[in-house]
N, C-alpha and C. Protein backbone atom coordinates (compact mmCIF):
# COMPACT_ATOMS: atom_id res chain seq x y z
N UNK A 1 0.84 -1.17 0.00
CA UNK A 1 0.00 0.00 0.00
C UNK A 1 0.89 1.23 0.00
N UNK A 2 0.29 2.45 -0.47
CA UNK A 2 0.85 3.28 -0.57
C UNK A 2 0.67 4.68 0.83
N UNK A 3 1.85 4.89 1.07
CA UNK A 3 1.47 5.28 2.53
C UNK A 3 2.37 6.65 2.65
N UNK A 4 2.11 7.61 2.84
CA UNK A 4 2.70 8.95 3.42
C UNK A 4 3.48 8.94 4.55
N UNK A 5 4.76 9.16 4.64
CA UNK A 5 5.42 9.17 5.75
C UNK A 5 5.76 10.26 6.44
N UNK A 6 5.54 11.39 7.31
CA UNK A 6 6.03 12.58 7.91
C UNK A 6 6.67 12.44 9.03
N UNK A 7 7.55 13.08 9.10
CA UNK A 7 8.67 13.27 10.65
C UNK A 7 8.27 14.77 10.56
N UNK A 8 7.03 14.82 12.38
CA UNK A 8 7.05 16.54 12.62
C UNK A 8 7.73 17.02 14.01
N UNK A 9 8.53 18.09 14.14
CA UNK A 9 9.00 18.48 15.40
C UNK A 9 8.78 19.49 15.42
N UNK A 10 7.61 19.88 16.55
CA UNK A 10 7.36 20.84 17.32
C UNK A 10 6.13 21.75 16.08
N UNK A 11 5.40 21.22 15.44
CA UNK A 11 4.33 21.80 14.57
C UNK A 11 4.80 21.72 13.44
N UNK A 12 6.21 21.58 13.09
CA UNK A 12 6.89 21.65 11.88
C UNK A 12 7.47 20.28 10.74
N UNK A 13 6.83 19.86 9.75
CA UNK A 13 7.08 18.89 8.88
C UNK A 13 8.72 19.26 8.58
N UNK A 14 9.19 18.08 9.04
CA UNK A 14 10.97 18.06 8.51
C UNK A 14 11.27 17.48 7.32
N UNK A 15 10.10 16.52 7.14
CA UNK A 15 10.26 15.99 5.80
C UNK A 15 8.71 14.73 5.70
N UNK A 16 8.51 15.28 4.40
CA UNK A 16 7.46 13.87 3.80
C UNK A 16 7.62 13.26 2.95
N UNK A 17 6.86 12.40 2.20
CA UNK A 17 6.98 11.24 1.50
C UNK A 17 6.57 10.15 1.38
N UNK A 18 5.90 9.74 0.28
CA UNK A 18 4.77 8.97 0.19
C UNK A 18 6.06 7.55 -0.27
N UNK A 19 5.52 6.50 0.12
CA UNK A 19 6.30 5.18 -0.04
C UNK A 19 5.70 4.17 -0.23
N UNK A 20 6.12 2.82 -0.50
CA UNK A 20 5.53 1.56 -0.93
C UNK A 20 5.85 0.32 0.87
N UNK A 21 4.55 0.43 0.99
CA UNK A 21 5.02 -0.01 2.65
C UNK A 21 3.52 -1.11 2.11
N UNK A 22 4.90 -2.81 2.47
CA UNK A 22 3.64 -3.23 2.66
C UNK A 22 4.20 -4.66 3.75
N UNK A 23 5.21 -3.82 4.05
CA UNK A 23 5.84 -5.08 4.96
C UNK A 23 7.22 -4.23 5.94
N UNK A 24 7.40 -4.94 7.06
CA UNK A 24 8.98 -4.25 7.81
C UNK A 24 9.73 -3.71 6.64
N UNK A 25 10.00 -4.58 5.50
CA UNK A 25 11.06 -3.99 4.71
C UNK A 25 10.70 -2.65 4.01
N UNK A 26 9.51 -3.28 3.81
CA UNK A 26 9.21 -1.79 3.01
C UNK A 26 8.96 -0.29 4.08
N UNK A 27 8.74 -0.45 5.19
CA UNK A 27 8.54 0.42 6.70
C UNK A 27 9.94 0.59 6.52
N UNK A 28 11.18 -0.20 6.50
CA UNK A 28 12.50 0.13 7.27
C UNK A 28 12.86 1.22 5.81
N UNK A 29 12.81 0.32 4.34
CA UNK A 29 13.59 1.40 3.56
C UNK A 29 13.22 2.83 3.29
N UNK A 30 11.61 2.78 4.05
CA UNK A 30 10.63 4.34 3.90
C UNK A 30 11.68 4.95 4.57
N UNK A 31 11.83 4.28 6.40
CA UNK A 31 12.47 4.95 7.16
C UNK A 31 14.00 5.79 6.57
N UNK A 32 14.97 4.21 6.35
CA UNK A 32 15.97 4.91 5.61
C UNK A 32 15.90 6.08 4.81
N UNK A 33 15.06 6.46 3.96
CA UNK A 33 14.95 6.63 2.61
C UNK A 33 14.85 8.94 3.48
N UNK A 34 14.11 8.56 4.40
CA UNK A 34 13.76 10.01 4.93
C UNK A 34 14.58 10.33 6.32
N UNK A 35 15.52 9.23 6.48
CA UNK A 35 17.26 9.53 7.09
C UNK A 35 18.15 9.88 6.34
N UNK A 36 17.99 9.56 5.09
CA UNK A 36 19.21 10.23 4.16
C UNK A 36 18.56 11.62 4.03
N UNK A 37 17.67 11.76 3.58
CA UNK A 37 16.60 12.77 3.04
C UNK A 37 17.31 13.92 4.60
N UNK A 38 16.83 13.65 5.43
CA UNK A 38 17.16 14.89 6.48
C UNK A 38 19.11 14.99 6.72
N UNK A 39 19.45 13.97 6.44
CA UNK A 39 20.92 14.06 6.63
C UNK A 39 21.45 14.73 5.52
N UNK A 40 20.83 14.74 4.19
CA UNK A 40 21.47 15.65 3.04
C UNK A 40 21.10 17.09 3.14
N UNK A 41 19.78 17.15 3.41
CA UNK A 41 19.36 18.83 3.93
C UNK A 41 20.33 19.20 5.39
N UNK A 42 20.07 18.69 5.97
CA UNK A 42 21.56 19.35 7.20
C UNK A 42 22.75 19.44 6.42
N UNK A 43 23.31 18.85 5.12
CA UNK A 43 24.64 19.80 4.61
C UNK A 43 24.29 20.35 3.83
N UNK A 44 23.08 20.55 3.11
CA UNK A 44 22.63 20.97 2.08
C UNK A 44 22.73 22.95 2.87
N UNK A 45 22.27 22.85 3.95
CA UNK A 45 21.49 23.93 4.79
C UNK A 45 22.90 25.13 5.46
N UNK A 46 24.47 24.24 5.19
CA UNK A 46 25.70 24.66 5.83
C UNK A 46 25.96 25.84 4.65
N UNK A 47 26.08 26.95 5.80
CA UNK A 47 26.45 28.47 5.05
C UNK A 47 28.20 28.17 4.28
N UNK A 48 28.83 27.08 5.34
CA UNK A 48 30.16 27.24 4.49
C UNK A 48 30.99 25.70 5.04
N UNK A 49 32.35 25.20 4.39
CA UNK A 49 32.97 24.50 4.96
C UNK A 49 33.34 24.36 6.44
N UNK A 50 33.51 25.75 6.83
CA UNK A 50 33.84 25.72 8.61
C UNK A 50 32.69 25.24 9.28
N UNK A 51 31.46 26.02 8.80
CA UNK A 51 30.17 26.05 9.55
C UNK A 51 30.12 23.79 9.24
N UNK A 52 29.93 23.72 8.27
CA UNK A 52 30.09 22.19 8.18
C UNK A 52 30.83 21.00 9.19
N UNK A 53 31.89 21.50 9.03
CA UNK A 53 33.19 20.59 9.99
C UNK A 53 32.67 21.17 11.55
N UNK A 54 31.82 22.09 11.73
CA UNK A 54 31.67 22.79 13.49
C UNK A 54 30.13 21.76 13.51
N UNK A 55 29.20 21.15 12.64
CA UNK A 55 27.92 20.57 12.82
C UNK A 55 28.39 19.07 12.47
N UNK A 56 29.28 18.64 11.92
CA UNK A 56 28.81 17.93 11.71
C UNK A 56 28.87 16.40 11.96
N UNK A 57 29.32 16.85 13.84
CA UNK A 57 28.96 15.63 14.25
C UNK A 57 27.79 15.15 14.86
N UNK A 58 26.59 16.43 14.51
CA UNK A 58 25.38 16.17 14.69
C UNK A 58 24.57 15.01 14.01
N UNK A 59 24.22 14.55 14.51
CA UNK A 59 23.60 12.84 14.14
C UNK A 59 21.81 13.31 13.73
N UNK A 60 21.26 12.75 12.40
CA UNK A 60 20.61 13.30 12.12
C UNK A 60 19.06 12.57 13.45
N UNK A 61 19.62 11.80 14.59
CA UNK A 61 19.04 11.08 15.69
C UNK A 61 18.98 12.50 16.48
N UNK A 62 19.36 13.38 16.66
CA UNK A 62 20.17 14.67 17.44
C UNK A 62 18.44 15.42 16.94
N UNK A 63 18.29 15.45 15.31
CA UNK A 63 16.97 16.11 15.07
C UNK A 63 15.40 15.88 15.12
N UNK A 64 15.71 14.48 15.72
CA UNK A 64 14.07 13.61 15.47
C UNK A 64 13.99 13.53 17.04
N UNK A 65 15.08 13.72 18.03
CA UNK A 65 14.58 13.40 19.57
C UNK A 65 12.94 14.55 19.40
N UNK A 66 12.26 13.82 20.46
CA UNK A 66 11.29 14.93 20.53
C UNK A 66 9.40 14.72 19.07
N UNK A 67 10.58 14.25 17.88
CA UNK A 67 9.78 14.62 16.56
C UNK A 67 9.33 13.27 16.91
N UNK A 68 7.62 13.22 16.30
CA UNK A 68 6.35 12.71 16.02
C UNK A 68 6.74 11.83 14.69
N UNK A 69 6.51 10.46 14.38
CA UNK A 69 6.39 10.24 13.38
C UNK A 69 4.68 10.06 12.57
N UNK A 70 4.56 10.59 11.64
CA UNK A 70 2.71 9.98 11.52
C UNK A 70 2.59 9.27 9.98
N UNK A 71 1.99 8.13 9.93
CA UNK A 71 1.95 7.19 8.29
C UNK A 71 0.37 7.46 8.25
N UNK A 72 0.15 8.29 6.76
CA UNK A 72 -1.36 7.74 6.60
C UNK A 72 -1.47 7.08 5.00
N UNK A 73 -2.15 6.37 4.99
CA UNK A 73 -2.51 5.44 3.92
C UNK A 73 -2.67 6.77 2.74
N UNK A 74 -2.54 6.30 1.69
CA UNK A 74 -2.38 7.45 0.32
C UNK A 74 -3.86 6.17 -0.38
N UNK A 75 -4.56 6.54 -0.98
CA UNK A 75 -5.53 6.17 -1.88
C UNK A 75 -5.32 6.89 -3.26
């Protein structure tokens, strides 16, 4: 089934995405799939190389403490 995936923290969508979930595997690679997704926007988001090497031993686990996950079915 086809299913919407959102990670929200604090009122704010960090990222969505609709996926093919019809089993753990397909749940785990959604998951993966919107861990890379927020880990490329955190360097995507770096004003410069310094600012980069000063973040980036932030774990993109560092941005979801706190964040809501919610799946709703896509029709």
């Amino acid at each position: 089934m086809k299913a919407e995936l959102q990670i929200i923290k604090n009122g704010v969508v960090l990222h969505s995405g609709v996926y093919e979930i019809d089993d753990a595997d397909g749940f785990g690679k959604a998951c993966s799939s919107l861990w890379s997704a927020l880990r490329e926007r955190q360097l995507n988001n770096e004003t410069s190389i310094g600012a980069l090497m000063d973040h980036l031993y932030r774990s993109v686990l560092d941005q979801l403490v706190g964040a809501q996950i919610r799946v709703t079915a896509v029709r």
